[in-house]
PDB file of N, CA and C in Angstrom:
ATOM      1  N   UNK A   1     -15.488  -7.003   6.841  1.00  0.00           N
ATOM      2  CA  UNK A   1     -14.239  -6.277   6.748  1.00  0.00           C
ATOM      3  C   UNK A   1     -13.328  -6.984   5.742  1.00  0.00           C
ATOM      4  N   UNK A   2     -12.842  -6.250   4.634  1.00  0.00           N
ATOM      5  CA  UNK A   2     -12.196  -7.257   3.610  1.00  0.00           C
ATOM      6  C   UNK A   2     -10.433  -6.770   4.129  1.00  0.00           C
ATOM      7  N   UNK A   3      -9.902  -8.232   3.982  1.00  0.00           N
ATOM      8  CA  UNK A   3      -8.612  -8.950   4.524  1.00  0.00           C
ATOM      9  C   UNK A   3      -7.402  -8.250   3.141  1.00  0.00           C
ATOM     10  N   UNK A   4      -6.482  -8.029   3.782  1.00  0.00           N
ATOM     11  CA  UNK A   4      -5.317  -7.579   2.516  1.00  0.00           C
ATOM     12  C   UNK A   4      -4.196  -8.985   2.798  1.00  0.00           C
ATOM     13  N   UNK A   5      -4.180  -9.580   1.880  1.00  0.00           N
ATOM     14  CA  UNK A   5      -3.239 -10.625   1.804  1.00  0.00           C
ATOM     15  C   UNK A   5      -1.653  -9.860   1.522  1.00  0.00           C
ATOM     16  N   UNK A   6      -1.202  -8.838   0.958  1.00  0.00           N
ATOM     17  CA  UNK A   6      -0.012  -8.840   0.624  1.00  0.00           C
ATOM     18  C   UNK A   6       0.603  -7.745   1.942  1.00  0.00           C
ATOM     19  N   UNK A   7       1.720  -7.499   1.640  1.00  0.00           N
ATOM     20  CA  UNK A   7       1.952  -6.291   3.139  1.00  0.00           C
ATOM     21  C   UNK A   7       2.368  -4.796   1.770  1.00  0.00           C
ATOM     22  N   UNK A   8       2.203  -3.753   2.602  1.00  0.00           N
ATOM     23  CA  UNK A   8       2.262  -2.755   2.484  1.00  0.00           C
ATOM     24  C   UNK A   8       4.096  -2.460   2.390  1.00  0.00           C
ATOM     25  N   UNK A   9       4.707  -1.750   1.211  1.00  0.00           N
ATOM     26  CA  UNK A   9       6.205  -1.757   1.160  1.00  0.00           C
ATOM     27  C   UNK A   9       6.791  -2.814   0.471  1.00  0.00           C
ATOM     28  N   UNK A  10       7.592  -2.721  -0.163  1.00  0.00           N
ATOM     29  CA  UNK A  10       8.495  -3.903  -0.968  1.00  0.00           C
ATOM     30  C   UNK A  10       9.928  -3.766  -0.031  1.00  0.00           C
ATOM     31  N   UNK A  11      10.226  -4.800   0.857  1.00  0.00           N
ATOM     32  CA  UNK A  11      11.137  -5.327   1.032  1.00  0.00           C
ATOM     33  C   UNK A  11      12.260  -5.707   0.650  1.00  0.00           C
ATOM     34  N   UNK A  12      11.328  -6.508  -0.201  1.00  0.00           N
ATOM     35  CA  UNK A  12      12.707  -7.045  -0.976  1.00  0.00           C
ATOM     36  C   UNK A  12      13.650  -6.060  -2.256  1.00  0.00           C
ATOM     37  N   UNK A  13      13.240  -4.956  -1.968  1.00  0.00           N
ATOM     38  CA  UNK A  13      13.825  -3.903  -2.983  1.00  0.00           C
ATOM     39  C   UNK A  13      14.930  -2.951  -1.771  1.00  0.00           C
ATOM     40  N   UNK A  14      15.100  -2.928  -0.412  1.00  0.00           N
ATOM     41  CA  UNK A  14      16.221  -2.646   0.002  1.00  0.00           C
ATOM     42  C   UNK A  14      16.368  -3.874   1.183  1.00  0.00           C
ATOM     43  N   UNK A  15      17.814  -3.895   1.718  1.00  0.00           N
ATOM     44  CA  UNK A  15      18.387  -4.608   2.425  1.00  0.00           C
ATOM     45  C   UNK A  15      19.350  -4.351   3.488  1.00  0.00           C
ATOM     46  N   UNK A  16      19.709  -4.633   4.781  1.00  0.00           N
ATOM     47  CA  UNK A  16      20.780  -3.930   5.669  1.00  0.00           C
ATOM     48  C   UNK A  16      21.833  -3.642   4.978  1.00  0.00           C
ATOM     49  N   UNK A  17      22.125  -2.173   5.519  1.00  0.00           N
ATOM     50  CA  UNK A  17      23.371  -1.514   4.844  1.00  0.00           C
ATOM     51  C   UNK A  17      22.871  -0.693   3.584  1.00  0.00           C
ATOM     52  N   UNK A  18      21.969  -0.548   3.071  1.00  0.00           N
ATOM     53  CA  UNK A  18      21.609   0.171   2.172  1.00  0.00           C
ATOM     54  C   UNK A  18      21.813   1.665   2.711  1.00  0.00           C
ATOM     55  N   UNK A  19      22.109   2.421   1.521  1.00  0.00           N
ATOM     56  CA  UNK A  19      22.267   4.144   2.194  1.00  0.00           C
ATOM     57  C   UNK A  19      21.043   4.480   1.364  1.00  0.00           C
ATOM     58  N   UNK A  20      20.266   5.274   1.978  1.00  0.00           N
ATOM     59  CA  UNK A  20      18.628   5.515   2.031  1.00  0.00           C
ATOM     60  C   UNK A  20      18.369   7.234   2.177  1.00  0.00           C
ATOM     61  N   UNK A  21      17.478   7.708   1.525  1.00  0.00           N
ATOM     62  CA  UNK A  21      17.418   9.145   1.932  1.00  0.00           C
ATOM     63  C   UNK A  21      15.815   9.136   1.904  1.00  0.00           C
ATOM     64  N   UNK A  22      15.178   9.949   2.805  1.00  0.00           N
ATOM     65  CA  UNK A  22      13.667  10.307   2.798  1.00  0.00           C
ATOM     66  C   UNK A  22      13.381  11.525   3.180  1.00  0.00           C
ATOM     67  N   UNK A  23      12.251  12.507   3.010  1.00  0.00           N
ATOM     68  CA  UNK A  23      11.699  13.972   3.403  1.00  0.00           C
ATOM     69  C   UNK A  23      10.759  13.390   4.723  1.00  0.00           C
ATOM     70  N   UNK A  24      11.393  14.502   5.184  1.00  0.00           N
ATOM     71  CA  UNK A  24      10.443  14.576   6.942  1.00  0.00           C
ATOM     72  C   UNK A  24       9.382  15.881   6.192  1.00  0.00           C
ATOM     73  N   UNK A  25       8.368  15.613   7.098  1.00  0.00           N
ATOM     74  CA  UNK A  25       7.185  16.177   6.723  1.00  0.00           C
ATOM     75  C   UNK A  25       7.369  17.561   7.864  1.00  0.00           C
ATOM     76  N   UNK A  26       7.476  18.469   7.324  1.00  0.00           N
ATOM     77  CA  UNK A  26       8.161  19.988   7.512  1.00  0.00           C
ATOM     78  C   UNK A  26       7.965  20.910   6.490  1.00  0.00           C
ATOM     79  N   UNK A  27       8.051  21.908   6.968  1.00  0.00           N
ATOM     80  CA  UNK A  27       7.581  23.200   5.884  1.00  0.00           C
ATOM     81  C   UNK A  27       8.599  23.338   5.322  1.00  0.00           C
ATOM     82  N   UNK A  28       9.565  23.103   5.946  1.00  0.00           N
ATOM     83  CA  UNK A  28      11.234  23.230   5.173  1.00  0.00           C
ATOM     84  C   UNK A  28      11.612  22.186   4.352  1.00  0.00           C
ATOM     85  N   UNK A  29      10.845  21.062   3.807  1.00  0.00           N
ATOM     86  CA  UNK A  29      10.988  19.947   3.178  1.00  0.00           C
ATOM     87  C   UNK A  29      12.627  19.276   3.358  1.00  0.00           C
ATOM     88  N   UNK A  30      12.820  19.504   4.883  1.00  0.00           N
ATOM     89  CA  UNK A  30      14.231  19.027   4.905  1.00  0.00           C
ATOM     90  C   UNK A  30      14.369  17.290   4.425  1.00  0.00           C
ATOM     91  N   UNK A  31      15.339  16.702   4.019  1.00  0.00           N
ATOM     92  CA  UNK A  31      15.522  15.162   3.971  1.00  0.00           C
ATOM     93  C   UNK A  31      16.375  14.742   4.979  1.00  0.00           C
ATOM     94  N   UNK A  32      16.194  13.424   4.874  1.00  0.00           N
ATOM     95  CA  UNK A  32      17.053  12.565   5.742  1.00  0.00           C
ATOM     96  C   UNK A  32      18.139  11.736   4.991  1.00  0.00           C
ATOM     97  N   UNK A  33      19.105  11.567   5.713  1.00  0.00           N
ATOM     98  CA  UNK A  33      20.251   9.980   4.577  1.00  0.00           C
ATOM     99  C   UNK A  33      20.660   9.469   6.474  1.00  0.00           C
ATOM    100  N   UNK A  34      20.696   8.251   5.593  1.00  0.00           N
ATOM    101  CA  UNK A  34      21.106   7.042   6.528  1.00  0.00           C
ATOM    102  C   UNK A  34      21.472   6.185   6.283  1.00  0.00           C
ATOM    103  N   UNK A  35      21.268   4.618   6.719  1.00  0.00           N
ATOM    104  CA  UNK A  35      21.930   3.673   6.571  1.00  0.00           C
ATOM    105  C   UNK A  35      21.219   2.305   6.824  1.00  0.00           C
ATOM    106  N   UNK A  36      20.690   1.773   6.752  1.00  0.00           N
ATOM    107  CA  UNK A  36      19.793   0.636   7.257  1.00  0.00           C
ATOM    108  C   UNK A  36      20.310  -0.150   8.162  1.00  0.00           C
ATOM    109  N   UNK A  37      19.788  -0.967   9.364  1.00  0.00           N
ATOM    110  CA  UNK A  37      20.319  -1.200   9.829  1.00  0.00           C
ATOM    111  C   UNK A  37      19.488  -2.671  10.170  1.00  0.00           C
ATOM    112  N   UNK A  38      17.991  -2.664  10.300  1.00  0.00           N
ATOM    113  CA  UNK A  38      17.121  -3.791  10.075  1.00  0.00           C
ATOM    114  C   UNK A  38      16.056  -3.201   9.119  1.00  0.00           C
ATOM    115  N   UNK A  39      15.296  -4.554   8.808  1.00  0.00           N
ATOM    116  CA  UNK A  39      14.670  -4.549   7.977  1.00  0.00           C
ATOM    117  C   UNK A  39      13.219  -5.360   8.860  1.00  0.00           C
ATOM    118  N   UNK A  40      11.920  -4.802   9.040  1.00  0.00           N
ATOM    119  CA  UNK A  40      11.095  -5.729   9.676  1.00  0.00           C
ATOM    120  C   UNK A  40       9.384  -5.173   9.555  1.00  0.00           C
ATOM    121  N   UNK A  41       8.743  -6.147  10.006  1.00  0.00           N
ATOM    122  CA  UNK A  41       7.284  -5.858   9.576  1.00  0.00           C
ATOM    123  C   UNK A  41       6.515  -5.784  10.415  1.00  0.00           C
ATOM    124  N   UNK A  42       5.335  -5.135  10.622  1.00  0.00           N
ATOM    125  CA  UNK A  42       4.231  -4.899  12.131  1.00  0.00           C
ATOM    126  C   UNK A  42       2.831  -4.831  11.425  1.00  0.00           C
ATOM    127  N   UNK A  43       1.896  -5.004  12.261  1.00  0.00           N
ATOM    128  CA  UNK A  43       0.569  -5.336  11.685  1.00  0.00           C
ATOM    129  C   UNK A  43      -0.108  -3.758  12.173  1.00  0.00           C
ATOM    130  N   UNK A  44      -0.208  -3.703  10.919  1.00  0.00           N
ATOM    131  CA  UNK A  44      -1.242  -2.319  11.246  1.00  0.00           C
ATOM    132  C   UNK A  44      -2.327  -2.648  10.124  1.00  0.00           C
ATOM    133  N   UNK A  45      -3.995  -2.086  11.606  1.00  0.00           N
ATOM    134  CA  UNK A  45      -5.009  -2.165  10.951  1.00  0.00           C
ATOM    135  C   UNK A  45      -5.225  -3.539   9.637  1.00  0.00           C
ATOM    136  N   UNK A  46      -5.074  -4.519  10.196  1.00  0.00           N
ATOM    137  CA  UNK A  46      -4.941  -6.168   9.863  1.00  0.00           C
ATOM    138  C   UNK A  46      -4.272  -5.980   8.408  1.00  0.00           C
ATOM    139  N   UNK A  47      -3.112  -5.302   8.628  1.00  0.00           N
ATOM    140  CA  UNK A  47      -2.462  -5.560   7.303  1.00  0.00           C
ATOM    141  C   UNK A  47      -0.947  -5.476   7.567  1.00  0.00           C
ATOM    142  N   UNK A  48      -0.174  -6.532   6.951  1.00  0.00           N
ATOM    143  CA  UNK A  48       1.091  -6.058   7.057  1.00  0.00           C
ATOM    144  C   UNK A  48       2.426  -4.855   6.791  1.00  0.00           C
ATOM    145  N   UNK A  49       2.865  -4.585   7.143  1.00  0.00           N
ATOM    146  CA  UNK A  49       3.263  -2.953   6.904  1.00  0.00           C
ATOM    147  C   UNK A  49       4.941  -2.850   7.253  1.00  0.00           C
ATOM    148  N   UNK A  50       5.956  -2.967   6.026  1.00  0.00           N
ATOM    149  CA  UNK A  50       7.392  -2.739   6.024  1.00  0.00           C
ATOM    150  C   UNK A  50       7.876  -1.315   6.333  1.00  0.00           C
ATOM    151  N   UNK A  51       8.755  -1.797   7.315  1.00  0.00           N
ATOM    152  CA  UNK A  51       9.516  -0.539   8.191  1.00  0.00           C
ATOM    153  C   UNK A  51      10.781  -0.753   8.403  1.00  0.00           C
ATOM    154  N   UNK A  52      11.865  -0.578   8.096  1.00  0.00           N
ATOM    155  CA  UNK A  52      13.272  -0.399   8.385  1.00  0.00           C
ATOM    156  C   UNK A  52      13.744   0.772   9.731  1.00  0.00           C
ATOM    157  N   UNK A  53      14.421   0.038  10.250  1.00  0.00           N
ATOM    158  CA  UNK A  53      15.467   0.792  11.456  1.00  0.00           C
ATOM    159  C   UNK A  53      16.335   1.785  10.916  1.00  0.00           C
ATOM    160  N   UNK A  54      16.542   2.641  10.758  1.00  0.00           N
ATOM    161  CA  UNK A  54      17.620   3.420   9.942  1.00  0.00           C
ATOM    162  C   UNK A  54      18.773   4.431  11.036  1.00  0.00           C
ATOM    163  N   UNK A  55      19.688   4.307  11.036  1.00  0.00           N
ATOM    164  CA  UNK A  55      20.699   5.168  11.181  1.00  0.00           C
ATOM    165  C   UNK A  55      20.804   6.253  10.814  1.00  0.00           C
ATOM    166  N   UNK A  56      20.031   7.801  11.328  1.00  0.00           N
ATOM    167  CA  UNK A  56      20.207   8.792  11.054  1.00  0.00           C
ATOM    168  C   UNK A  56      21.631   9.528  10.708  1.00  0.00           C
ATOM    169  N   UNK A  57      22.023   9.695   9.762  1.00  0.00           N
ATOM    170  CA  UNK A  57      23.637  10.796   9.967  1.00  0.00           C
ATOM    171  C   UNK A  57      23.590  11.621  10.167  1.00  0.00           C
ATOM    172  N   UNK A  58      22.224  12.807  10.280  1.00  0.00           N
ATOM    173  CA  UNK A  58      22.489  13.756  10.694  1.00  0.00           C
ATOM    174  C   UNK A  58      22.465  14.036  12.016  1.00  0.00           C
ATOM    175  N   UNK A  59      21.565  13.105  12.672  1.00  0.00           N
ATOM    176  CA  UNK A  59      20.867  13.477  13.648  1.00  0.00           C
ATOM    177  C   UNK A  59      21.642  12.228  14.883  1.00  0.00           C
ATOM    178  N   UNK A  60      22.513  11.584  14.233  1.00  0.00           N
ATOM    179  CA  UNK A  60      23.569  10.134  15.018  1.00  0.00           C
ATOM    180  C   UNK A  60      22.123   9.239  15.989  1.00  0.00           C
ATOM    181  N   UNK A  61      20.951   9.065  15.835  1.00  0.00           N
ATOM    182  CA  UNK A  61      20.041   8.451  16.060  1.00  0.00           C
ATOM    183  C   UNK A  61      19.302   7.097  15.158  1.00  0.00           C
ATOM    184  N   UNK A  62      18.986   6.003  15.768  1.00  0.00           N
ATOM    185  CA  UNK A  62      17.948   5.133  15.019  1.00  0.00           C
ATOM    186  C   UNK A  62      16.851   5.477  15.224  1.00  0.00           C
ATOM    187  N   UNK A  63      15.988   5.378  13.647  1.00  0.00           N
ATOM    188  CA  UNK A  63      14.621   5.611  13.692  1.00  0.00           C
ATOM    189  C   UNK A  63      13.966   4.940  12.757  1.00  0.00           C
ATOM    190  N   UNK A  64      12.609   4.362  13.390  1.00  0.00           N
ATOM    191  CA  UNK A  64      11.941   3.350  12.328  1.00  0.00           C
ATOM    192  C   UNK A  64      11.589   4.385  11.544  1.00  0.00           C
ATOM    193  N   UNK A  65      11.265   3.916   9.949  1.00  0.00           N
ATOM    194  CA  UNK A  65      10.575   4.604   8.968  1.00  0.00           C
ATOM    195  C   UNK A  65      10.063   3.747   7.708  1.00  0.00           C
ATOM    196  N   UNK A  66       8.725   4.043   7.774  1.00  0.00           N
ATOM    197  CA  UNK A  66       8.177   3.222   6.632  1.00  0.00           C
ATOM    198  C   UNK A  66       8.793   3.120   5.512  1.00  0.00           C
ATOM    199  N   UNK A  67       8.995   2.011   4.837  1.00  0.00           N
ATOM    200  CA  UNK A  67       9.933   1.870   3.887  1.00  0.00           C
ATOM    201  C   UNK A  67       9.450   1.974   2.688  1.00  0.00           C
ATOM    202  N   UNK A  68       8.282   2.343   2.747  1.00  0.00           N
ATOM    203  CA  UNK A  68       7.568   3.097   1.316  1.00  0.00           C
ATOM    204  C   UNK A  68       8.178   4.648   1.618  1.00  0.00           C
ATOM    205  N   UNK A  69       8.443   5.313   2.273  1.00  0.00           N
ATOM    206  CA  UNK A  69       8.944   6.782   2.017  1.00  0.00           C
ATOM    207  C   UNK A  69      10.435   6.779   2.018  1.00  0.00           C
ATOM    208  N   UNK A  70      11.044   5.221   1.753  1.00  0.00           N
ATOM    209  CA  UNK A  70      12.436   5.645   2.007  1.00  0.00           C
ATOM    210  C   UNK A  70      12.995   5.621   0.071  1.00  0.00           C
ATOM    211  N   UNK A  71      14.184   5.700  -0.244  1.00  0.00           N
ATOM    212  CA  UNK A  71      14.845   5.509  -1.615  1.00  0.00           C
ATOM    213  C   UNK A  71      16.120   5.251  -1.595  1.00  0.00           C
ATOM    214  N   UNK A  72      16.351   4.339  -2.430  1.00  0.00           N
ATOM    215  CA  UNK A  72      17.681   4.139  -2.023  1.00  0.00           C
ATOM    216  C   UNK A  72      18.829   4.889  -2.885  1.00  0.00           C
ATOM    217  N   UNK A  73      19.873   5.513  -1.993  1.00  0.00           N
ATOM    218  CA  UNK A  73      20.926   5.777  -3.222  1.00  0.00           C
ATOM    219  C   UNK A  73      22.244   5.379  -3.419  1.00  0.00           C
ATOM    220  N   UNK A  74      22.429   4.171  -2.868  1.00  0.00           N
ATOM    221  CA  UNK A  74      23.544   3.161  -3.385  1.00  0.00           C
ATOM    222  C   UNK A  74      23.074   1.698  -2.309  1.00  0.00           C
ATOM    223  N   UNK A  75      23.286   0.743  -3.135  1.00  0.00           N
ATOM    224  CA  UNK A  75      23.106  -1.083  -3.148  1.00  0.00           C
ATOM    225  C   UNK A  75      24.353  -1.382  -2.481  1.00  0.00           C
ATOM    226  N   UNK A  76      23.882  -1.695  -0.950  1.00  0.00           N
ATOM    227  CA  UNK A  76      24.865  -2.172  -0.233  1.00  0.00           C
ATOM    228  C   UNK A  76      25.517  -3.847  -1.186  1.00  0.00           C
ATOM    229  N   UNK A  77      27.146  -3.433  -1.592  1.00  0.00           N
ATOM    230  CA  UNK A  77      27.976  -4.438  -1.791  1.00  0.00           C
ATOM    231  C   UNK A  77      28.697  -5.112  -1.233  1.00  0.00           C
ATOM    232  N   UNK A  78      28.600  -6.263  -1.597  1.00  0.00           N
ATOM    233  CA  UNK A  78      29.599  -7.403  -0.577  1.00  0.00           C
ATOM    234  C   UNK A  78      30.610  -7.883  -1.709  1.00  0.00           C
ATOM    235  N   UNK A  79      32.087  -7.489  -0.866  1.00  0.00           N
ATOM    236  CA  UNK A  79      33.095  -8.495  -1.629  1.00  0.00           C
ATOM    237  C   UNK A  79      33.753  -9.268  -0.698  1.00  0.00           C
ATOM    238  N   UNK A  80      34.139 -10.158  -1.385  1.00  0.00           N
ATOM    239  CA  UNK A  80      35.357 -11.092  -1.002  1.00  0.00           C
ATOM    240  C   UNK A  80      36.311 -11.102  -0.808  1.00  0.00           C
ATOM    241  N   UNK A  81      37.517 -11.091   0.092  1.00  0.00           N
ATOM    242  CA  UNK A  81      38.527 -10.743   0.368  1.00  0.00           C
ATOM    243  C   UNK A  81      39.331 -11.677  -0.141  1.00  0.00           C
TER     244      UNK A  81
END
């Protein structure tokens, strides 16, 4: 059985607080927007595999979602007061 050393998803390309939109798999190709809320990893089929917690807005629910189907459309900023 050959071993996958890297994990599945780039991480390091979103971060908590990111606003995120993805398509639910529906005939109506509706999307989703949200908000990140964690960022974390689970072993599927001996490979690692990135999934974020997200804050639904439409739906006022958290839901994991692979973070290969998510996109981001604005870079959570931090300022300084």
């Amino acid at each position: 059985m050959k071993e996958f050393s890297r994990n599945f998803g780039r991480i390091d390309d979103f971060s908590e607080g990111d606003l995120v939109f993805w398509s639910f798999l529906s005939p109506k190709r509706e999307k989703g927007i949200g908000i990140i809320n964690k960022i974390f990893e689970n072993e599927v089929g001996g490979r690692s595999v990135s999934y974020a917690t997200v804050y639904s807005m439409k739906n006022k629910v958290y839901i994991d979602i692979l973070i290969a189907n998510l996109t981001k459309l604005q870079k959570n900023e931090h300022f300084d007061a």
